[in-house]
C-alpha atoms as a PDB file:
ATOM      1  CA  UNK A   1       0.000   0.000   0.000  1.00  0.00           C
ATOM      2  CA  UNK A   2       1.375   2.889  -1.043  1.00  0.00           C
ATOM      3  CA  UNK A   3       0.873   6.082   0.910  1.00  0.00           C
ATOM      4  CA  UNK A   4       0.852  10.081  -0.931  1.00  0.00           C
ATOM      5  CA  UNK A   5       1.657  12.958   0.404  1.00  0.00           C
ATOM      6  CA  UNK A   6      -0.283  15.301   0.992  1.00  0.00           C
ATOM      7  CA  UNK A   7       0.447  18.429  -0.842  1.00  0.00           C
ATOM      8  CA  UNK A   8      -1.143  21.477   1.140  1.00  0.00           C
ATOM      9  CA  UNK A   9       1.002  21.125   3.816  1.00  0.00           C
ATOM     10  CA  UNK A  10       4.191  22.019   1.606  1.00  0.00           C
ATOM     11  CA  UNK A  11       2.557  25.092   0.075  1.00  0.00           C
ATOM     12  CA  UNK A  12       3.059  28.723   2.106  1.00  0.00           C
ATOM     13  CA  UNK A  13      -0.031  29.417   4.038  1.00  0.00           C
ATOM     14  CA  UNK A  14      -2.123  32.226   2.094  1.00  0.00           C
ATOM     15  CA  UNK A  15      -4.207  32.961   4.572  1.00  0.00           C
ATOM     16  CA  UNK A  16      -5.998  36.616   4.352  1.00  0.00           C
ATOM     17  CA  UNK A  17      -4.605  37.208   0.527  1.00  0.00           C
ATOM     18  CA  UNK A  18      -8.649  37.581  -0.732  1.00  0.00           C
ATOM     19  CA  UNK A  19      -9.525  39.994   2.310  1.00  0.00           C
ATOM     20  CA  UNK A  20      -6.257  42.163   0.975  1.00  0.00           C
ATOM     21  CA  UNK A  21      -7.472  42.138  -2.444  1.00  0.00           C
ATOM     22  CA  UNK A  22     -10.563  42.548  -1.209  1.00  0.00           C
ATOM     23  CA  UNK A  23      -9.879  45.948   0.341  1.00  0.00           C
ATOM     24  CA  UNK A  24      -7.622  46.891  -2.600  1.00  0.00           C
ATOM     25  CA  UNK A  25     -10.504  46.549  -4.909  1.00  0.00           C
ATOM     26  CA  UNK A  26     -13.226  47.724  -3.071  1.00  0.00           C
ATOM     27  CA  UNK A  27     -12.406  51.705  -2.801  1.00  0.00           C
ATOM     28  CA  UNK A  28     -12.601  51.203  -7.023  1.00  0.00           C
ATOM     29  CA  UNK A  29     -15.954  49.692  -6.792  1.00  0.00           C
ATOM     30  CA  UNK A  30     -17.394  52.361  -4.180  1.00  0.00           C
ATOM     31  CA  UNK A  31     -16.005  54.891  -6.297  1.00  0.00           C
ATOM     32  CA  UNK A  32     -17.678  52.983  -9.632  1.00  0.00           C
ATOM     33  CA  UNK A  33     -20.998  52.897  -8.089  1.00  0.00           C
ATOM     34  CA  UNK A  34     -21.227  56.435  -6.293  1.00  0.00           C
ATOM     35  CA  UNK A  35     -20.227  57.584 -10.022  1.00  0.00           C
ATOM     36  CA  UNK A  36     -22.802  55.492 -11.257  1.00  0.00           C
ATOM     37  CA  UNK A  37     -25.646  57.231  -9.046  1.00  0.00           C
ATOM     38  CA  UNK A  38     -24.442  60.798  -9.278  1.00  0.00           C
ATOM     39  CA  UNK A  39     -24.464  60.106 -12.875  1.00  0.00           C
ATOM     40  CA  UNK A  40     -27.711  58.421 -13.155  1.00  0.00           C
ATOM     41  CA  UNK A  41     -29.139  61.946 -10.693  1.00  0.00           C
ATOM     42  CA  UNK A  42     -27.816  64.306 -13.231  1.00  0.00           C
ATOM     43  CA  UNK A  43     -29.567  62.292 -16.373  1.00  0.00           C
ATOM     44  CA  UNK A  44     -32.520  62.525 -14.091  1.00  0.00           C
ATOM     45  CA  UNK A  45     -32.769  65.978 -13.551  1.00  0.00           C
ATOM     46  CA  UNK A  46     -31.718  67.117 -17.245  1.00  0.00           C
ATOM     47  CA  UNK A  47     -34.764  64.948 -18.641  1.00  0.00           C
ATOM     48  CA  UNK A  48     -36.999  66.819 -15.945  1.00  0.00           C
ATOM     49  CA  UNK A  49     -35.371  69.943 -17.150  1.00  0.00           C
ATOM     50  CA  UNK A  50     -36.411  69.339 -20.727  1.00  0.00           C
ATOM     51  CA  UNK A  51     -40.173  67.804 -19.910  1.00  0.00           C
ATOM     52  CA  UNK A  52     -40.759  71.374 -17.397  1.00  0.00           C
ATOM     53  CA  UNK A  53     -39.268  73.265 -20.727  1.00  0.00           C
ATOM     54  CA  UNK A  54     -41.353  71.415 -23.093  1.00  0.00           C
ATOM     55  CA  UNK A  55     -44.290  72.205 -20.742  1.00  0.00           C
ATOM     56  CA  UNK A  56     -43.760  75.598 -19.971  1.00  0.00           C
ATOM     57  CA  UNK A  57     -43.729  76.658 -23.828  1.00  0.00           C
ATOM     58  CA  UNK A  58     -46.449  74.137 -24.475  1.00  0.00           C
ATOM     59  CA  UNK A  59     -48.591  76.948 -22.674  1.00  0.00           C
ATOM     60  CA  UNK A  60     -45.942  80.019 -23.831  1.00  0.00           C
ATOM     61  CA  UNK A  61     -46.695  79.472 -27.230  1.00  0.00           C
ATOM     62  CA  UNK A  62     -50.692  79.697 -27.043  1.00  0.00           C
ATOM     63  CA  UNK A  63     -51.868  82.207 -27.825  1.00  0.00           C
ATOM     64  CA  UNK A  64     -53.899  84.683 -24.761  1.00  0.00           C
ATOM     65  CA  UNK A  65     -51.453  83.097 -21.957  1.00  0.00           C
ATOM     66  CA  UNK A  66     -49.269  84.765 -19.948  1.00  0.00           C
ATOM     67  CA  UNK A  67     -45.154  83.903 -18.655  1.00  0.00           C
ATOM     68  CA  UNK A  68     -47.043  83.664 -14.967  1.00  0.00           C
ATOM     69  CA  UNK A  69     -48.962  80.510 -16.568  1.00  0.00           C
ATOM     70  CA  UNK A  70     -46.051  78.650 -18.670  1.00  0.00           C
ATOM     71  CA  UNK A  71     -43.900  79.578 -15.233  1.00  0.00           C
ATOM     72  CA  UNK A  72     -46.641  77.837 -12.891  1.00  0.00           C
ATOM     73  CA  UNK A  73     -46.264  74.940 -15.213  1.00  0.00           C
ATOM     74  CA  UNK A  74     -43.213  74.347 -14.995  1.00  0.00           C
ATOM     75  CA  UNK A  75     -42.805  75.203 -11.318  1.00  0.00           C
ATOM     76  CA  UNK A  76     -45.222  72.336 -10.378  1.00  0.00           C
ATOM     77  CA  UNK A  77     -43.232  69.893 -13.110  1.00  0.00           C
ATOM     78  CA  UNK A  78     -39.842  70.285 -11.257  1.00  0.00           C
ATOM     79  CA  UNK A  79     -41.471  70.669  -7.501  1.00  0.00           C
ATOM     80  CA  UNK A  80     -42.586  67.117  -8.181  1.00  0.00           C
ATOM     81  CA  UNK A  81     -39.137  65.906  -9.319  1.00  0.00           C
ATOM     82  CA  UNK A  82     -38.121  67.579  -6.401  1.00  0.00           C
ATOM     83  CA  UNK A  83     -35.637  69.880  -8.354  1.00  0.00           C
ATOM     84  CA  UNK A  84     -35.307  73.792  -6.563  1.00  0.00           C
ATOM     85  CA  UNK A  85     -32.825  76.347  -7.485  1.00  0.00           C
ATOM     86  CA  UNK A  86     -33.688  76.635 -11.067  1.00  0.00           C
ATOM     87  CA  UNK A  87     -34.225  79.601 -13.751  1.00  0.00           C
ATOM     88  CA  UNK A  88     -36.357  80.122 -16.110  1.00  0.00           C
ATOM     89  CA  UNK A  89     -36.268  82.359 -19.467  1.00  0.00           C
ATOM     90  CA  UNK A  90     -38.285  82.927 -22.222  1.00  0.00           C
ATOM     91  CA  UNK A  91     -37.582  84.219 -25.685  1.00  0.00           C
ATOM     92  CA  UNK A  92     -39.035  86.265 -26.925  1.00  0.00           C
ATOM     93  CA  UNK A  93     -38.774  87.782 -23.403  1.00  0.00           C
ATOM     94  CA  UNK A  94     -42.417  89.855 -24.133  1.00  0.00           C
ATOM     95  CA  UNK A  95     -45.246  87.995 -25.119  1.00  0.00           C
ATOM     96  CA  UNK A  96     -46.670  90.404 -26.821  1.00  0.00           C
ATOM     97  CA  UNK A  97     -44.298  90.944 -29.311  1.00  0.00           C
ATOM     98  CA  UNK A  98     -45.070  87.673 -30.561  1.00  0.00           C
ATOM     99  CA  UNK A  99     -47.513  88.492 -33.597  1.00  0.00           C
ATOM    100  CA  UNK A 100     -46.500  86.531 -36.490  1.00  0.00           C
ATOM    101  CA  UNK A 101     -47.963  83.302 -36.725  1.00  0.00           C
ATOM    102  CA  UNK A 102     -45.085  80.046 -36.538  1.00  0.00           C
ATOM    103  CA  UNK A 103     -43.094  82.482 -35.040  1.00  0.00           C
ATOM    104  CA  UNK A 104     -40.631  80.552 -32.909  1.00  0.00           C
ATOM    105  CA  UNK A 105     -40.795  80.983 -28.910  1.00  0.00           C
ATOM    106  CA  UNK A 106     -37.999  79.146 -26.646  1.00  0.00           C
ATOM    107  CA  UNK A 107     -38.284  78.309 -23.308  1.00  0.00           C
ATOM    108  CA  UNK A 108     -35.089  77.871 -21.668  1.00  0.00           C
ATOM    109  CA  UNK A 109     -34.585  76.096 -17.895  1.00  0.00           C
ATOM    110  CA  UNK A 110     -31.228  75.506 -16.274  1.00  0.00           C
ATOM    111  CA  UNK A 111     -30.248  74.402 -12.748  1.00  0.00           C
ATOM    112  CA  UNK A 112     -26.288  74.430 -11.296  1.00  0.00           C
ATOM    113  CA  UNK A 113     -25.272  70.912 -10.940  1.00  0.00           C
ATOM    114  CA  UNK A 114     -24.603  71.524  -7.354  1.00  0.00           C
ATOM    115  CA  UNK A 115     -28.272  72.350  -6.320  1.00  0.00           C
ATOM    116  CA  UNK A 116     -29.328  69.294  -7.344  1.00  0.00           C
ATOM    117  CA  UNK A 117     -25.853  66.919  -6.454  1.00  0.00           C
ATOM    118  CA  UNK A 118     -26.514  63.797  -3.854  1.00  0.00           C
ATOM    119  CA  UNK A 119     -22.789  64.129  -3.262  1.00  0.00           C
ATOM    120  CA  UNK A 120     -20.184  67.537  -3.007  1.00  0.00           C
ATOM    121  CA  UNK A 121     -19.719  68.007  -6.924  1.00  0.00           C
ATOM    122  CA  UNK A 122     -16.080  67.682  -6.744  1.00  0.00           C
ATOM    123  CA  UNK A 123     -15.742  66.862 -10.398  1.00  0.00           C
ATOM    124  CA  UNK A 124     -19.055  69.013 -11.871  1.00  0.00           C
ATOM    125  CA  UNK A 125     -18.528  71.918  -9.650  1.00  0.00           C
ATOM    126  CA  UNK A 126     -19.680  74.785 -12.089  1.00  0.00           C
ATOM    127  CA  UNK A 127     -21.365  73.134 -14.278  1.00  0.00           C
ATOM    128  CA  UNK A 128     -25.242  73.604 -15.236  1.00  0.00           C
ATOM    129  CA  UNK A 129     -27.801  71.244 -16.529  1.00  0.00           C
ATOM    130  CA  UNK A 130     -30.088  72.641 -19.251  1.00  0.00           C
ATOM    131  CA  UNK A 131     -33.698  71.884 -20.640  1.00  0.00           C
ATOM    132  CA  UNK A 132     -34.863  73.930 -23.903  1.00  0.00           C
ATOM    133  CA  UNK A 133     -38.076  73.885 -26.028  1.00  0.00           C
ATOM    134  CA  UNK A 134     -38.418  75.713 -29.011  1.00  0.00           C
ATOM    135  CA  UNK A 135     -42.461  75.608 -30.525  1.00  0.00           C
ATOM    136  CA  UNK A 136     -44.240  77.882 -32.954  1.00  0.00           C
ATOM    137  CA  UNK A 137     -46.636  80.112 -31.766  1.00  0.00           C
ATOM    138  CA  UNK A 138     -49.676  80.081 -32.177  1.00  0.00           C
ATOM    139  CA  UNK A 139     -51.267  83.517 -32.815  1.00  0.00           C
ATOM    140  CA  UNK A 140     -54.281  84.361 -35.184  1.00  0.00           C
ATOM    141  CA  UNK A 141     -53.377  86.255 -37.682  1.00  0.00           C
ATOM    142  CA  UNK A 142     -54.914  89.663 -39.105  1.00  0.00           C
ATOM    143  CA  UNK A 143     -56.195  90.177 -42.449  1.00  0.00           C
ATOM    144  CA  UNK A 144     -52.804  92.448 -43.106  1.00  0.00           C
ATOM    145  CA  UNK A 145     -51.202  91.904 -46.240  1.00  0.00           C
ATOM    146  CA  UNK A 146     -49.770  89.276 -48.166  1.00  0.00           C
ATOM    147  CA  UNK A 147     -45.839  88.072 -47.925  1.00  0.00           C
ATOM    148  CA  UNK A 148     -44.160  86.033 -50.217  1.00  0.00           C
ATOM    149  CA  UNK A 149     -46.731  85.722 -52.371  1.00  0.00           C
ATOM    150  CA  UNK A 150     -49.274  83.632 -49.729  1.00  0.00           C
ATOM    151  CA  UNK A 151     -52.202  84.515 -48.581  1.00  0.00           C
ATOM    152  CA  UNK A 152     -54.103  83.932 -45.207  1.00  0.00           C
ATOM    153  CA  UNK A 153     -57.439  83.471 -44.572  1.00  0.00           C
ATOM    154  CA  UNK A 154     -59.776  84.241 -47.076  1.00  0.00           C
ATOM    155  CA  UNK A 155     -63.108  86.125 -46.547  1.00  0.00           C
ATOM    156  CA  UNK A 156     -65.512  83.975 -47.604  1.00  0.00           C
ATOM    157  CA  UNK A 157     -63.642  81.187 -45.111  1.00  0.00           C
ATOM    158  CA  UNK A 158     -64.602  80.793 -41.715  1.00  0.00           C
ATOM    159  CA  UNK A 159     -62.123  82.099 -39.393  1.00  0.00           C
ATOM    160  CA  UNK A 160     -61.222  79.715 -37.071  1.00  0.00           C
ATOM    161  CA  UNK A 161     -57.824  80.991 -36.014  1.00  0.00           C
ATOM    162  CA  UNK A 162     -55.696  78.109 -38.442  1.00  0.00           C
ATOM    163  CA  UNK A 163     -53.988  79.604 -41.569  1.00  0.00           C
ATOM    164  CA  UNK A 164     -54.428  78.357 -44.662  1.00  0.00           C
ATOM    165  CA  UNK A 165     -51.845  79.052 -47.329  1.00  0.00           C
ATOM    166  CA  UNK A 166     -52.598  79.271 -51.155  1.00  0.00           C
ATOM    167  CA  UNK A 167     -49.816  80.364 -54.091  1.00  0.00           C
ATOM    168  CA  UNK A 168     -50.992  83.289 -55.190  1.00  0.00           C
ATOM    169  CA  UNK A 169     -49.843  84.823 -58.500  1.00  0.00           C
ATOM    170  CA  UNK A 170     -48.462  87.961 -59.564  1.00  0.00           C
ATOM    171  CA  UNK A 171     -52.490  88.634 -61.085  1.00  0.00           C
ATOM    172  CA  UNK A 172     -53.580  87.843 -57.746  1.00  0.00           C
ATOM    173  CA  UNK A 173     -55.431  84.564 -58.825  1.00  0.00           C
ATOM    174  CA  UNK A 174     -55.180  80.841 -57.672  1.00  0.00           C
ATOM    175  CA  UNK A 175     -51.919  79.697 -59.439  1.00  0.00           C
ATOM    176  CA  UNK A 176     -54.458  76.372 -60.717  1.00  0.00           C
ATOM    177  CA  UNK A 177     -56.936  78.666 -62.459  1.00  0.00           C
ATOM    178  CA  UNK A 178     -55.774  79.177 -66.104  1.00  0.00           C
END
């Protein structure tokens, strides 16, 4: 009968080597997932940003509403994302100089990254997240004259506030009557 030896005892004894790797490695992974959240925070807010923007000129670019309104929109949006410390601007800055019709109006919403940070933002410090909508207005439009060779609403049409645009040519006619 032959007898082996047994090999373990002849190895050094490793004894704690995975709890030192272990504490090697984990600062990296801490660091990996904190990164991880603070990034997943900021995607958060700037898609909050842009849905409050898109909101807010939603009611801007009606016509017969007021900043106050497209500003109480998007106040409640971003209360219940539980963003605070944000501004608002609108462009143009007057509504009432708004008075052609598809005329674009932009609202703008930005918030420093460090009012809305879980963590100190070390690495973001200074920087601003953003949300912007741009819509065309949507004013009625007076029976002024013709641009470009278009014409608005004719007489004989009801008015219901939507333009309707037909070639006009140099005569004044339909360009499909001959």
């Amino acid at each position: 009968m032959s007898t082996t030896q047994n090999t373990c005892e002849s190895r050094p004894s490793r004894g704690g080597v995975a709890a030192v790797e272990f504490a090697i490695v984990l600062p990296l992974i801490l660091l990996l997932l904190v990164g991880a959240l603070e990034g997943a925070r900021g995607v958060m807010v700037s898609h909050a940003l842009q849905e409050a923007a898109h909101a807010g000129c939603r009611v801007y670019s009606v016509e017969n509403t007021t900043q106050a309104q497209a500003t109480a929109i998007i106040d409640q949006s971003l209360a219940n994302a539980g963003v605070s410390g944000y501004t608002v601007s609108f462009t143009p800055s007057a509504k009432a100089s708004v008075d052609v019709p598809l005329e674009p109006v932009t609202v703008s919403v930005t918030v420093p990254y460090a009012n809305v940070a879980w963590l100190p933002p070390n690495f973001l410090a200074g920087a601003t997240l953003r949300g912007e909508c741009v819509l065309p207005a949507d004013v009625e439009v007076s029976d002024g004259g013709d641009t470009n060779g278009y014409a608005g609403v004719d007489d004989d049409q009801e008015n219901d506030g939507f333009v309707r645009h037909e070639k006009r040519n140099s005569s004044g006619h339909d360009d499909d009557d001959d």
